[in-house]
C-alpha atoms as a PDB file:
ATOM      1  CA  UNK A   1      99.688 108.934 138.492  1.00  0.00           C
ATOM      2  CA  UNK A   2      97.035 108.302 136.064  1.00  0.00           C
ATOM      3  CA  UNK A   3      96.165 112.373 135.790  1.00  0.00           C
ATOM      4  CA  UNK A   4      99.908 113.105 134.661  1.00  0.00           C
ATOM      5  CA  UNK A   5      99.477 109.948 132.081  1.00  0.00           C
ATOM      6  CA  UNK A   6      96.335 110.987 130.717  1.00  0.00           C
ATOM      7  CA  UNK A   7      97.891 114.444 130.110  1.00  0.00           C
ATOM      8  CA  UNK A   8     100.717 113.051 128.516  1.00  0.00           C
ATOM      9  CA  UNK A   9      98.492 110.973 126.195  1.00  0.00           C
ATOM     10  CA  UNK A  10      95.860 113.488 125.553  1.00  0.00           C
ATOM     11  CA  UNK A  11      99.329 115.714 124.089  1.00  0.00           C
ATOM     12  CA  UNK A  12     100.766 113.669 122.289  1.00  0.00           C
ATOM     13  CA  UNK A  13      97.482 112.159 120.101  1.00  0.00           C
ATOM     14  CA  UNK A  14      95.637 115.648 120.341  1.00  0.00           C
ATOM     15  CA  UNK A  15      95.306 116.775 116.473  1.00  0.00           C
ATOM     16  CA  UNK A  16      93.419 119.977 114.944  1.00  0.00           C
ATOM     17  CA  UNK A  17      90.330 118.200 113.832  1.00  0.00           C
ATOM     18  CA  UNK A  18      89.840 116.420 117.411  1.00  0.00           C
ATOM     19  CA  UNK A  19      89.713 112.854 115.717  1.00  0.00           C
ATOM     20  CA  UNK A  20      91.197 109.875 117.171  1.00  0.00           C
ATOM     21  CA  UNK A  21      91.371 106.223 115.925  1.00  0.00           C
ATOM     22  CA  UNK A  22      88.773 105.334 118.171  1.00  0.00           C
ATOM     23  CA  UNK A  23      84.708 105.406 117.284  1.00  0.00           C
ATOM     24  CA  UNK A  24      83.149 108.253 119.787  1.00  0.00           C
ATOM     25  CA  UNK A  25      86.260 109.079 121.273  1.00  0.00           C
ATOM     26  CA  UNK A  26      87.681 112.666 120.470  1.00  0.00           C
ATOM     27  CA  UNK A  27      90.712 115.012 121.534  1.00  0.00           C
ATOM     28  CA  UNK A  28      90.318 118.470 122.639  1.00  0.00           C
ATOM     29  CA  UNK A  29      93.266 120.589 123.032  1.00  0.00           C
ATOM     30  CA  UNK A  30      93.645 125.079 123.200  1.00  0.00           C
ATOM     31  CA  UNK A  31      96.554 126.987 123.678  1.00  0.00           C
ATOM     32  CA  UNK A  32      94.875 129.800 124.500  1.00  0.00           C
ATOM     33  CA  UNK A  33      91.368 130.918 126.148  1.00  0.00           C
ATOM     34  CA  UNK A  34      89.847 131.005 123.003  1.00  0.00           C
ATOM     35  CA  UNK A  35      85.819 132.577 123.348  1.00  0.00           C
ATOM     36  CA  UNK A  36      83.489 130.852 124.253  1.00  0.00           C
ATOM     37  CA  UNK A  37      81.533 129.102 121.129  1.00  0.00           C
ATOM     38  CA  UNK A  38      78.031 127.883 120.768  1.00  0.00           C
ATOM     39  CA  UNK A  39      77.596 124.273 120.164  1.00  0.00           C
ATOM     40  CA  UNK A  40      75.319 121.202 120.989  1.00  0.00           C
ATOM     41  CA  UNK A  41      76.179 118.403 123.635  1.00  0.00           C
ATOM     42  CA  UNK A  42      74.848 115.373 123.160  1.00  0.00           C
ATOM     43  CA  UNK A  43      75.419 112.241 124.964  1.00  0.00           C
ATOM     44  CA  UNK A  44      78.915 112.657 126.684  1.00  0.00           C
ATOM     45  CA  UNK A  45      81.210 112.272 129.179  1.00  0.00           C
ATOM     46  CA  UNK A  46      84.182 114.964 128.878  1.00  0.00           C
ATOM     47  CA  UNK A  47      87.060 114.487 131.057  1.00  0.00           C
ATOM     48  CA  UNK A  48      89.503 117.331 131.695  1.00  0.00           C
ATOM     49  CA  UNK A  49      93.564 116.195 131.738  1.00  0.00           C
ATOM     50  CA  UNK A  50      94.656 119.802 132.097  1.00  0.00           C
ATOM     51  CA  UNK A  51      93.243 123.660 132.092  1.00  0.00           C
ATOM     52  CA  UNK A  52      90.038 124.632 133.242  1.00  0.00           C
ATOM     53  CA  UNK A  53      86.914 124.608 130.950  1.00  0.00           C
ATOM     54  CA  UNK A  54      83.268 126.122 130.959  1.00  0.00           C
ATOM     55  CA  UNK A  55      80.139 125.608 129.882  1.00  0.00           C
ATOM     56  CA  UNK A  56      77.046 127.071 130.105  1.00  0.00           C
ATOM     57  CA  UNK A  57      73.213 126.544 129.329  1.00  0.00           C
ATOM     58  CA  UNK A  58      70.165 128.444 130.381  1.00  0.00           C
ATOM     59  CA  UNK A  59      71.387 130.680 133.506  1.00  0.00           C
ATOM     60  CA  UNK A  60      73.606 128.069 134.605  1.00  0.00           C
ATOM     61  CA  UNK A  61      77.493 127.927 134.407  1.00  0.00           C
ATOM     62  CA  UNK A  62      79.471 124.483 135.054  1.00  0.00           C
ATOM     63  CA  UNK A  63      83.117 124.783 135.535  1.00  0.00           C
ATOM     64  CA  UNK A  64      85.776 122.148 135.723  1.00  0.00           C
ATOM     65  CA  UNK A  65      89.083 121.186 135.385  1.00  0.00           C
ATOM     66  CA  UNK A  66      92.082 118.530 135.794  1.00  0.00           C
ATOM     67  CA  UNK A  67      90.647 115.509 136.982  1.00  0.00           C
ATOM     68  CA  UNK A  68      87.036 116.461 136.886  1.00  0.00           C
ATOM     69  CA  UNK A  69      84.314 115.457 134.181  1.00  0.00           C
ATOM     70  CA  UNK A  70      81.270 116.445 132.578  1.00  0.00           C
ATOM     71  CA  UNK A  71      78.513 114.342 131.382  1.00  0.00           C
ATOM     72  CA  UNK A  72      75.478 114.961 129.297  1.00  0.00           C
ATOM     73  CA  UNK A  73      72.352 113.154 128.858  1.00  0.00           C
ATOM     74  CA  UNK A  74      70.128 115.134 126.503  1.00  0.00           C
ATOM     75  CA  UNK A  75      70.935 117.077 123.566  1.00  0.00           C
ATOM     76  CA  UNK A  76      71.229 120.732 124.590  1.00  0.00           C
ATOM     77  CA  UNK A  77      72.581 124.165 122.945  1.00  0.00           C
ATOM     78  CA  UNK A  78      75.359 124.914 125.334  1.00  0.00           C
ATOM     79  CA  UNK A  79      78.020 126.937 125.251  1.00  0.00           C
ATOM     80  CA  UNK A  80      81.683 126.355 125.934  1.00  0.00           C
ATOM     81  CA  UNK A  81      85.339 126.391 125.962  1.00  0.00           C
ATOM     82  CA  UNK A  82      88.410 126.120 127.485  1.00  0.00           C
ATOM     83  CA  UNK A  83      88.845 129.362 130.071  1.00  0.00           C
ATOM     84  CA  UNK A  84      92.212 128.879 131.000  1.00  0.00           C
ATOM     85  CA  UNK A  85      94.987 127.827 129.080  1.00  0.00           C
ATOM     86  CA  UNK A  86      98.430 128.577 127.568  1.00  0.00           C
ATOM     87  CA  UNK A  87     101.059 127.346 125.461  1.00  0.00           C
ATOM     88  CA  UNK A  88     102.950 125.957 128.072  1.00  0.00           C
ATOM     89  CA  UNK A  89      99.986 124.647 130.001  1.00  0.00           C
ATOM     90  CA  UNK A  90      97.634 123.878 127.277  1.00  0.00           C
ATOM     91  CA  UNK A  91      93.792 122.801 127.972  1.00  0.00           C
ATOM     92  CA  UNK A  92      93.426 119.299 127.211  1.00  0.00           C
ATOM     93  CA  UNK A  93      90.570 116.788 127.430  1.00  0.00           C
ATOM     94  CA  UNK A  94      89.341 114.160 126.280  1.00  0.00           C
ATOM     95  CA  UNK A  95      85.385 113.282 124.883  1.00  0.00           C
ATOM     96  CA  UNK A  96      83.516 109.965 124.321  1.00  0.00           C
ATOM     97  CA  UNK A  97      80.157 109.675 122.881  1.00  0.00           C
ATOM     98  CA  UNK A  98      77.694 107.478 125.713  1.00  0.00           C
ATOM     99  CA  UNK A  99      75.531 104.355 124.505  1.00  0.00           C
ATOM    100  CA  UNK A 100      72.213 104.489 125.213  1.00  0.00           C
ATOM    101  CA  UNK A 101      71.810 100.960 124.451  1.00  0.00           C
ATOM    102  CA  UNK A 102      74.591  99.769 126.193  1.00  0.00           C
ATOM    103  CA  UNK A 103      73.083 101.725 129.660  1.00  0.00           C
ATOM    104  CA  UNK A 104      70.197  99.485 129.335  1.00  0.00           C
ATOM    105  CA  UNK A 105      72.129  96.277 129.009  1.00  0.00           C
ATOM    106  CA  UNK A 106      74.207  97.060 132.085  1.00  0.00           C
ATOM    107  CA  UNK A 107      70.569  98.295 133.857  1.00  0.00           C
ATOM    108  CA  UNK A 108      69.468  94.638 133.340  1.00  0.00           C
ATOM    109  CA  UNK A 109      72.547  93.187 134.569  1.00  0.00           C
ATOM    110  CA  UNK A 110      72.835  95.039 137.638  1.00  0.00           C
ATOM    111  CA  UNK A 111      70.943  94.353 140.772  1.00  0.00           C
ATOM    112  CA  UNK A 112      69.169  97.302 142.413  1.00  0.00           C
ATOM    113  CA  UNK A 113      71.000  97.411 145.999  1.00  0.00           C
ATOM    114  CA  UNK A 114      74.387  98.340 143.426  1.00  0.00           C
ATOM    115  CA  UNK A 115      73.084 101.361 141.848  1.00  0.00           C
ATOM    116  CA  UNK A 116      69.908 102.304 143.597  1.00  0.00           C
ATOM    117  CA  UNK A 117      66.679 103.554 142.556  1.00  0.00           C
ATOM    118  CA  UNK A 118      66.293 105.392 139.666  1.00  0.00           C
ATOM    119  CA  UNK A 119      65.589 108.664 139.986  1.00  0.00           C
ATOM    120  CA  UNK A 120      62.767 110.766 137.677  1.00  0.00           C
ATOM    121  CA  UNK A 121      64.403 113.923 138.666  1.00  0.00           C
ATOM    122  CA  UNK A 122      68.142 114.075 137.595  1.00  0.00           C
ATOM    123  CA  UNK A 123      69.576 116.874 135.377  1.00  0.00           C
ATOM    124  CA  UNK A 124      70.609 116.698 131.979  1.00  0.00           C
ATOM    125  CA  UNK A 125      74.073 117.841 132.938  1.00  0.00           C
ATOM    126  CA  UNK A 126      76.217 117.134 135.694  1.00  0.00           C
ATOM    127  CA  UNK A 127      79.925 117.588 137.255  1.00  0.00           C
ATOM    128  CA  UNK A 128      82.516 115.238 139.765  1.00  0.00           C
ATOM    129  CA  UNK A 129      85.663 114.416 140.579  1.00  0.00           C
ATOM    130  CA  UNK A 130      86.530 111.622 138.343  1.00  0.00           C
ATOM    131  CA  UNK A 131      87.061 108.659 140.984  1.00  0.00           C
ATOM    132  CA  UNK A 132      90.681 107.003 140.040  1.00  0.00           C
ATOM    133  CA  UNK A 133      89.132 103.599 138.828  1.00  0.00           C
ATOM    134  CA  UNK A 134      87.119 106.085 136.039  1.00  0.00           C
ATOM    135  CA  UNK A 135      90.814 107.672 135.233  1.00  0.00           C
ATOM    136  CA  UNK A 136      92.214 104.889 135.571  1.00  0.00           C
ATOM    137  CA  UNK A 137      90.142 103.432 132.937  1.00  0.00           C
ATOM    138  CA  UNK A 138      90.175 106.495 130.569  1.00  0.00           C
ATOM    139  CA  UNK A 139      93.771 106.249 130.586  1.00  0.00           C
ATOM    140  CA  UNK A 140      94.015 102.763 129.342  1.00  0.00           C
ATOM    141  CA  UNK A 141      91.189 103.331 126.449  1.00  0.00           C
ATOM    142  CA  UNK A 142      93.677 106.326 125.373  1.00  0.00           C
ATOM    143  CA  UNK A 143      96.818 104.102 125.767  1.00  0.00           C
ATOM    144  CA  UNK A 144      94.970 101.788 122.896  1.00  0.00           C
ATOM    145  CA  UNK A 145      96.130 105.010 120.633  1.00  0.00           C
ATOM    146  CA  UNK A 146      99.747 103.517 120.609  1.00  0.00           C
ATOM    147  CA  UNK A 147      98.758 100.450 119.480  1.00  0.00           C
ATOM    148  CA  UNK A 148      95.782 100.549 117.229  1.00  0.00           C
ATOM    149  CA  UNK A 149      95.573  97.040 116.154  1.00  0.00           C
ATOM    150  CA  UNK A 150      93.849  96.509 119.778  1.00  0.00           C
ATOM    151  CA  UNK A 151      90.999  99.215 119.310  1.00  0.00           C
ATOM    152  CA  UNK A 152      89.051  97.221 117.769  1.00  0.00           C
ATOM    153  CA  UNK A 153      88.688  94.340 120.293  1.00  0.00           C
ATOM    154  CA  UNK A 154      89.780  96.518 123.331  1.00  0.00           C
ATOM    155  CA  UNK A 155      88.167  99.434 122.943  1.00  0.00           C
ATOM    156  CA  UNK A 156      84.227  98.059 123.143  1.00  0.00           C
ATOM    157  CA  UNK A 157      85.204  96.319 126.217  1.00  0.00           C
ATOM    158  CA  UNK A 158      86.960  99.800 128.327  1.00  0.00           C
ATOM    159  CA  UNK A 159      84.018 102.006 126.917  1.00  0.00           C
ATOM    160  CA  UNK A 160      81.689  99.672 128.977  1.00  0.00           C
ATOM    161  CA  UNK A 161      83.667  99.803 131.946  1.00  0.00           C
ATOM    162  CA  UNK A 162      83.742 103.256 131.851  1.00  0.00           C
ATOM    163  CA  UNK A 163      79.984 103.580 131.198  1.00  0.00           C
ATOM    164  CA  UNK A 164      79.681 101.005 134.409  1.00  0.00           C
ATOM    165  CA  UNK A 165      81.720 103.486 136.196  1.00  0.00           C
ATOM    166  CA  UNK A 166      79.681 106.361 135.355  1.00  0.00           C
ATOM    167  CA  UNK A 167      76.797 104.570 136.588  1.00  0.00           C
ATOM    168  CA  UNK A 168      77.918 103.403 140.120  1.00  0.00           C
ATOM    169  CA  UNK A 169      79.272 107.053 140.507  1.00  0.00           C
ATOM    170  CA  UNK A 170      78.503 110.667 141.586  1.00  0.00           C
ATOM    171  CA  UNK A 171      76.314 111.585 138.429  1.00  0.00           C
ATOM    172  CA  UNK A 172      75.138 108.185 137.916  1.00  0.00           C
ATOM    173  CA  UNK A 173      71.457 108.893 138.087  1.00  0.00           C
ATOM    174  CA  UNK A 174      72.208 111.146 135.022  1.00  0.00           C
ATOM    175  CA  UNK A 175      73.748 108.271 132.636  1.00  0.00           C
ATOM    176  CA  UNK A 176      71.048 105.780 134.547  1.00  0.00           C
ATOM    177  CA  UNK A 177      68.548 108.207 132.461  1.00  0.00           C
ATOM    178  CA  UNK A 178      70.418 107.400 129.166  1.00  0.00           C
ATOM    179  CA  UNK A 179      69.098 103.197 129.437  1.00  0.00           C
ATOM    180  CA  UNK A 180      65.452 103.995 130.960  1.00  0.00           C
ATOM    181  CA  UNK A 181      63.057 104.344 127.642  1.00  0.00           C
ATOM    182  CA  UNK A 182      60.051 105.307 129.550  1.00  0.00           C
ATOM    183  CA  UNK A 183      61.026 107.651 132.089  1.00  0.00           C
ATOM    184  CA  UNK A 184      60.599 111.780 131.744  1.00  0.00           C
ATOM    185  CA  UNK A 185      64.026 112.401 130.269  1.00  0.00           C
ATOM    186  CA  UNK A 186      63.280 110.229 127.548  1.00  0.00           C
ATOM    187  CA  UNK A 187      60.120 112.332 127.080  1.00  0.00           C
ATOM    188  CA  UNK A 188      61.925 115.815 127.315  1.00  0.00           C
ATOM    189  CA  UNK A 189      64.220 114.839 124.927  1.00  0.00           C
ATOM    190  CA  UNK A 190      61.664 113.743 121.935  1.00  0.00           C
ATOM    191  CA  UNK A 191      60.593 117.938 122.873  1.00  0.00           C
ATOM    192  CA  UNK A 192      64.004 118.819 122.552  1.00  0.00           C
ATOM    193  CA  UNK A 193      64.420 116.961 119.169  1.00  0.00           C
ATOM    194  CA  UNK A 194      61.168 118.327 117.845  1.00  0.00           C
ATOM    195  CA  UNK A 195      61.787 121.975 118.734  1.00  0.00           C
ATOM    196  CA  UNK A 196      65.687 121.688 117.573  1.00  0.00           C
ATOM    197  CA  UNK A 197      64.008 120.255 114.177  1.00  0.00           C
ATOM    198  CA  UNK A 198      61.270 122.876 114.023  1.00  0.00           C
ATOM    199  CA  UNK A 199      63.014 126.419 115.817  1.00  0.00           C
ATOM    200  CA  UNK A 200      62.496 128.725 113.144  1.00  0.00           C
ATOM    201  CA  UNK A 201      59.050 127.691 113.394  1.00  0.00           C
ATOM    202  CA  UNK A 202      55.880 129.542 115.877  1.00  0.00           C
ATOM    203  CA  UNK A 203      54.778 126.717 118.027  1.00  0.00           C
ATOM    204  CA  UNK A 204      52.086 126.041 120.898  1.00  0.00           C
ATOM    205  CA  UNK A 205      53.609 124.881 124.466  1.00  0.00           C
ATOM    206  CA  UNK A 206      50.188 122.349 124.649  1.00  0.00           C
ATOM    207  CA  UNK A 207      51.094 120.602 121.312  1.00  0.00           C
ATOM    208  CA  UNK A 208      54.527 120.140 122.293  1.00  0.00           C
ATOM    209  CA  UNK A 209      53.670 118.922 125.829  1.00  0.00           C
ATOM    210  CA  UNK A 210      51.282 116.220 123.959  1.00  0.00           C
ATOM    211  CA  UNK A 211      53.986 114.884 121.894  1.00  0.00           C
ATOM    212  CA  UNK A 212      55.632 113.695 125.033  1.00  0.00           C
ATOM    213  CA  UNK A 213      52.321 112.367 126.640  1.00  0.00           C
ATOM    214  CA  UNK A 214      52.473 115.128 129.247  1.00  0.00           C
ATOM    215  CA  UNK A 215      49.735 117.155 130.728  1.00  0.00           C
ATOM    216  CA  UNK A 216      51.031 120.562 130.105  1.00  0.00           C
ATOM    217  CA  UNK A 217      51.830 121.412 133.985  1.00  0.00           C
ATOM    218  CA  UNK A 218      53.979 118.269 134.098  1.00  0.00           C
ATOM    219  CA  UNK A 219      55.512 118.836 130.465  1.00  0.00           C
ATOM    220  CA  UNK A 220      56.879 122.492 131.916  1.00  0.00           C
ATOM    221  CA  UNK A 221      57.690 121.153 135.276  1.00  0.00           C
ATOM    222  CA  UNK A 222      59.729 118.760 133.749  1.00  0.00           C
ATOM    223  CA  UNK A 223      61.788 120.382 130.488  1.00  0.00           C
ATOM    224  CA  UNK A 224      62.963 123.138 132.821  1.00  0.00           C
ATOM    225  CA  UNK A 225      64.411 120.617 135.414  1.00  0.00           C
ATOM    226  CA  UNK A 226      65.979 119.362 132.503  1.00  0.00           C
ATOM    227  CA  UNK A 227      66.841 122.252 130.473  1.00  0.00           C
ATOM    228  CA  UNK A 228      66.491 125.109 132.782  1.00  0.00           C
ATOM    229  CA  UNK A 229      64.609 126.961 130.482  1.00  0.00           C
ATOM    230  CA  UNK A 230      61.218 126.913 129.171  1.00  0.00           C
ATOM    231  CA  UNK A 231      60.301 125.530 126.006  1.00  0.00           C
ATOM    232  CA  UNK A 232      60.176 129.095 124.816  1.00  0.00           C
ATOM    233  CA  UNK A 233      63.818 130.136 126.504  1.00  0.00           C
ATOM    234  CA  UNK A 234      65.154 127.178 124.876  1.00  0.00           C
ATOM    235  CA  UNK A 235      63.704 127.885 121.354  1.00  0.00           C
ATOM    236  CA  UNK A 236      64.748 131.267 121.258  1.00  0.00           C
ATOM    237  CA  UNK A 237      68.463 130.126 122.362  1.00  0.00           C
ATOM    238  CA  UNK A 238      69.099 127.679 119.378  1.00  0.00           C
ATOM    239  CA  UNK A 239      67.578 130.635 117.322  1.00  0.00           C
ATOM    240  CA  UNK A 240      70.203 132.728 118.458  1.00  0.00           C
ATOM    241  CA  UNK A 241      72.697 130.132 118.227  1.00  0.00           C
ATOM    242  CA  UNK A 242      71.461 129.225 114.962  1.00  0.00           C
ATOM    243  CA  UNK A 243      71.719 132.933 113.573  1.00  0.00           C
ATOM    244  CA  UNK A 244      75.346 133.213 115.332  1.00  0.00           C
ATOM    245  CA  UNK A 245      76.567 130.713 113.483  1.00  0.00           C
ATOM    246  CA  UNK A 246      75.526 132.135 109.949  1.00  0.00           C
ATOM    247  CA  UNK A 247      76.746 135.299 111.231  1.00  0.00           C
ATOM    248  CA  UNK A 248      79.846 133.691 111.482  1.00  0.00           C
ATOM    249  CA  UNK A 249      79.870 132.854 107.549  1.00  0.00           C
ATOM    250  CA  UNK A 250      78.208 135.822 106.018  1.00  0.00           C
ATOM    251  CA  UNK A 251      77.776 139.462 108.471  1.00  0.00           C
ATOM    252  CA  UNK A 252      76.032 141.285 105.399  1.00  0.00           C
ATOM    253  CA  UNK A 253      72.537 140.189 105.756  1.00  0.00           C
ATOM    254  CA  UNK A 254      71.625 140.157 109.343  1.00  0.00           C
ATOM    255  CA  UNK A 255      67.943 141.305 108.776  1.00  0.00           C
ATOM    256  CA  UNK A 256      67.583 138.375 106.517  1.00  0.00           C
ATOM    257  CA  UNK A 257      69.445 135.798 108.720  1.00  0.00           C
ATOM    258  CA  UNK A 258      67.057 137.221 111.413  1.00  0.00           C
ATOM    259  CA  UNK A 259      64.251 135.872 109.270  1.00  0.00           C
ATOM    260  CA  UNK A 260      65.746 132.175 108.457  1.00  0.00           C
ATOM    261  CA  UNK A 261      65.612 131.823 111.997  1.00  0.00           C
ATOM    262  CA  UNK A 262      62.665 132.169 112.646  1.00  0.00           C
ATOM    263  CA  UNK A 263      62.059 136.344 114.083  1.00  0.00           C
ATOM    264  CA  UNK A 264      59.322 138.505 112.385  1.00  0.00           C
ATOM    265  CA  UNK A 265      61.126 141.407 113.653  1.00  0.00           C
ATOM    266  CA  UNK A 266      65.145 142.430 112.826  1.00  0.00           C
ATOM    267  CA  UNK A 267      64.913 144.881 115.974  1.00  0.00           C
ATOM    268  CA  UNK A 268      64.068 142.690 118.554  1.00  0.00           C
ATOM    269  CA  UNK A 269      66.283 140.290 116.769  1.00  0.00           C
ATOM    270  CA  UNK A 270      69.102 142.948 117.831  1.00  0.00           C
ATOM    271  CA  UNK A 271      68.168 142.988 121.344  1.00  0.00           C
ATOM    272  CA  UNK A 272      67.895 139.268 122.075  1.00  0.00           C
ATOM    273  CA  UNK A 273      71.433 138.584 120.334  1.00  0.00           C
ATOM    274  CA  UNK A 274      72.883 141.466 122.280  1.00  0.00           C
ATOM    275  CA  UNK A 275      71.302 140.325 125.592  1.00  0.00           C
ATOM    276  CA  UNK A 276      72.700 136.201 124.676  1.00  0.00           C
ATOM    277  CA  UNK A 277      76.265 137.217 123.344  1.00  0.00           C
ATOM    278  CA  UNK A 278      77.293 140.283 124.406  1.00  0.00           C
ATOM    279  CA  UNK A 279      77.381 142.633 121.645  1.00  0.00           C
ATOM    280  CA  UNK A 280      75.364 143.428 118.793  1.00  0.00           C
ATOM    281  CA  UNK A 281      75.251 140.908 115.579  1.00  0.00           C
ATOM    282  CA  UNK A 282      77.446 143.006 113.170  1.00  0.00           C
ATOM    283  CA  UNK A 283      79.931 144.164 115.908  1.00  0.00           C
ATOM    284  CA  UNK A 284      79.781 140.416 117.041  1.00  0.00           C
ATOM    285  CA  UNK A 285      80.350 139.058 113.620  1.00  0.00           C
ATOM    286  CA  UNK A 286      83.271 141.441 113.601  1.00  0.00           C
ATOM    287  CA  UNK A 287      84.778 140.201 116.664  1.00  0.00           C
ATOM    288  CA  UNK A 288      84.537 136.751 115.361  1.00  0.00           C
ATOM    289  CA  UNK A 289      86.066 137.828 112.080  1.00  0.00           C
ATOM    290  CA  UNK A 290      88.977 139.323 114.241  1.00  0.00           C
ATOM    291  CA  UNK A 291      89.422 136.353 117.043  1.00  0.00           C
ATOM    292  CA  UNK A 292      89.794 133.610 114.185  1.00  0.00           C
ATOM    293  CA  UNK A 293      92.138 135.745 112.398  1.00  0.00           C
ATOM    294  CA  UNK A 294      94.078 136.058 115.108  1.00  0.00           C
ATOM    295  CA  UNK A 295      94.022 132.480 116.001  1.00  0.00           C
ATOM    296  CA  UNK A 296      95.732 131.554 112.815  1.00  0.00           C
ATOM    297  CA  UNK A 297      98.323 134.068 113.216  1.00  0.00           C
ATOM    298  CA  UNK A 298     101.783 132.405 114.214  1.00  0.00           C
ATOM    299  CA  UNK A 299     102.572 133.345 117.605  1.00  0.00           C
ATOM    300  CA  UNK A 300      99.646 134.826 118.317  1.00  0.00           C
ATOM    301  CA  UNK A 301      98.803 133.851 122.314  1.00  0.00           C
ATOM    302  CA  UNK A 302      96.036 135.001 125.200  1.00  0.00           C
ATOM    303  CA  UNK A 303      98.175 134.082 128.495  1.00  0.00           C
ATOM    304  CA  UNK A 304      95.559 134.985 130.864  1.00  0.00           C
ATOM    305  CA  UNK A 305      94.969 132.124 133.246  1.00  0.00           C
ATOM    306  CA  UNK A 306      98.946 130.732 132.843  1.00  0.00           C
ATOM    307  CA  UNK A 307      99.591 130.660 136.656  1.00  0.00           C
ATOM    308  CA  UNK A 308      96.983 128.414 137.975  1.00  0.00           C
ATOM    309  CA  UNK A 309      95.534 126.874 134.979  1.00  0.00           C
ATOM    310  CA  UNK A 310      96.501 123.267 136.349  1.00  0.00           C
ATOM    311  CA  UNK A 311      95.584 124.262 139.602  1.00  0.00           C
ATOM    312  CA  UNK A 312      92.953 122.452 141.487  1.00  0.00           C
ATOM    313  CA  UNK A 313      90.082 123.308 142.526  1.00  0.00           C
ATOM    314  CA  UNK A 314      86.558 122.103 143.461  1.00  0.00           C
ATOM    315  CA  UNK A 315      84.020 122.124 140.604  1.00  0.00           C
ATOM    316  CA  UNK A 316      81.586 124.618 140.457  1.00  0.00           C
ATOM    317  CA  UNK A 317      78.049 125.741 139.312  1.00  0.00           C
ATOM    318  CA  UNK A 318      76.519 128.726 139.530  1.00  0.00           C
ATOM    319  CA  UNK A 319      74.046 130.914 138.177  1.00  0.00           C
ATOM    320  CA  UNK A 320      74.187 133.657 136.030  1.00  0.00           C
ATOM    321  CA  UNK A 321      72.236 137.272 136.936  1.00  0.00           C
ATOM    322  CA  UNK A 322      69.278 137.862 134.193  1.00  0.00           C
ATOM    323  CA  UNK A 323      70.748 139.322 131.130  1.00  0.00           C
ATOM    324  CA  UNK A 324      74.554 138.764 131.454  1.00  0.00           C
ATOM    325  CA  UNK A 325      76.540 137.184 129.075  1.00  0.00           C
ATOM    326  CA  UNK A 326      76.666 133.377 129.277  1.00  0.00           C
ATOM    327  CA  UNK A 327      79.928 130.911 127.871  1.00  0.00           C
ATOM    328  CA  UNK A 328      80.111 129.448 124.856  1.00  0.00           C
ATOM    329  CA  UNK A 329      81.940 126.400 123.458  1.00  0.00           C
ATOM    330  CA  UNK A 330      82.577 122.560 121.627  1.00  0.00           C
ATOM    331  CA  UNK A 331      82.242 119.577 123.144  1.00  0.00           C
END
């Protein structure tokens, strides 16, 4: 079975710094549910061997597990991690960066009546069941891990049969999106770059919305199909993202860390961060503090989840009520 393969392979090769021998191609493995973290997708497909992972951006949660997979076309502050998992059923999965470039070849190869129309409307994230040819195809770019004198000629030629995969599949309008220059992803993503670049920086939706060529109806109507937030939403998260992770480094100058990224006021600073993560900055920086020192400890293991973390399930997405407390992750 390719599944109980790709688990094998993803455990044996899985290291701490989730590097493999192959360009774009990276190990993820937890023995516990650690919390959720904030981080950035980019252009990915993630493809879970074992466990259950989540992640989340704007109000919207996307779970799945064995035999499922993730892909992203957009860079977006999301948040997740592995939900369920255990030292004798550890999460495990398996990344690989997605060519823009090499969509577009494979968009002029193809004839229409094999992948369709391409759509204007997709999301920047979606979910499946990974078909087995996909699997099957994962498995043998992971087998080149035994015998790394073939990555380099092997490894090109599986990453574009996965990427062909990925486009004759369930999500494939999303990775279609990746090879179309002139379409309205492309467009929401130069916004997305700019306001990543600029986010601790006051900024007007209309000047934004011209950068992509956009009236600014279309430009709004478009980044939240995309993003599910608006421009403003989405801002404010990578703030809060932002200021998280230099929480995370130094929990003594939250007033001026609320500054850097861009707030006027430390108050409202508070009650943004509290409504995104949870708790309060310093009692959040705390509980960071605490959960990494805890991860380091020897022996120290969360075994919620251990029952059913391989079980199967169907993959979900769902939305989260205003104001609760979303995931948060790596890729």
């Amino acid at each position: 079975m390719p599944l109980d393969e790709l688990r094998d392979l993803l455990a044996r090769h899985a290291r701490p710094d989730q590097r493999t021998a192959i360009e774009g191609v990276q190990i993820m493995k937890a023995d516990q549910p650690y919390p959720p973290a904030a981080t950035t997708y980019g252009k990915v497909l993630v493809v879970i061997g074992q466990g259950v992972k989540r992640c989340g951006f704007g109000d919207k949660i996307y779970e799945y597990r064995a035999g499922q997979y993730l892909v992203a076309s957009v860079e977006l502050p999301v948040t997740s991690h592995f939900s369920r998992a255990s030292p004798d059923c550890p999460g495990l999965g398996v990344g690989l960066a997605l060519n823009p470039s090499t969509v577009a070849e494979m968009l002029l190869q193809a004839t229409p009546d094999v992948l369709g129309r391409p759509s204007d409307e997709a999301a920047a994230i979606g979910v499946a069941v990974a078909p087995p040819t996909l699997l099957d195809a994962v498995v043998r770019l992971l087998r080149l891990l035994d015998e790394p004198t073939d990555i380099p000629v092997l490894a090109p030629l599986i990453k574009r049969e996965i990427l062909w995969r990925l486009l004759k599949g369930e999500q494939g309008a999303i990775v279609r999106q990746l090879g179309l220059p002139d379409n309205s992803l492309s467009h929401i993503a130069r916004a997305v770059r700019w306001i990543r670049d600029n986010y601790s920086h006051r900024f007007r939706v209309e000047d934004v919305a011209q950068l992509t060529g956009m009236s600014v109806a279309a430009f709004h109507r478009n980044f939240q199909a995309v993003t599910a937030m608006t421009p403003i939403q989405f801002q404010k998260q990578i703030r809060l993202q932002q200021a998280r992770l230099q929480l995370a480094a130094d929990r003594t100058d939250i007033a001026g860390i609320s500054r850097r990224v861009g707030y006027d006021s430390p108050s409202q600073f508070s009650r943004d961060y509290r409504r995104q993560f949870g708790w309060p900055p310093s009692r959040d920086a705390a509980q960071m503090l605490t959960a990494a020192a805890g991860a380091k400890s020897p022996g120290a293991t969360n075994r919620a989840g251990h029952d059913d973390c391989c079980a199967d399930t169907a993959v979900r997405a769902q939305r989260l009520p205003a104001g609760s407390r979303g995931p948060e992750q790596r890729p």
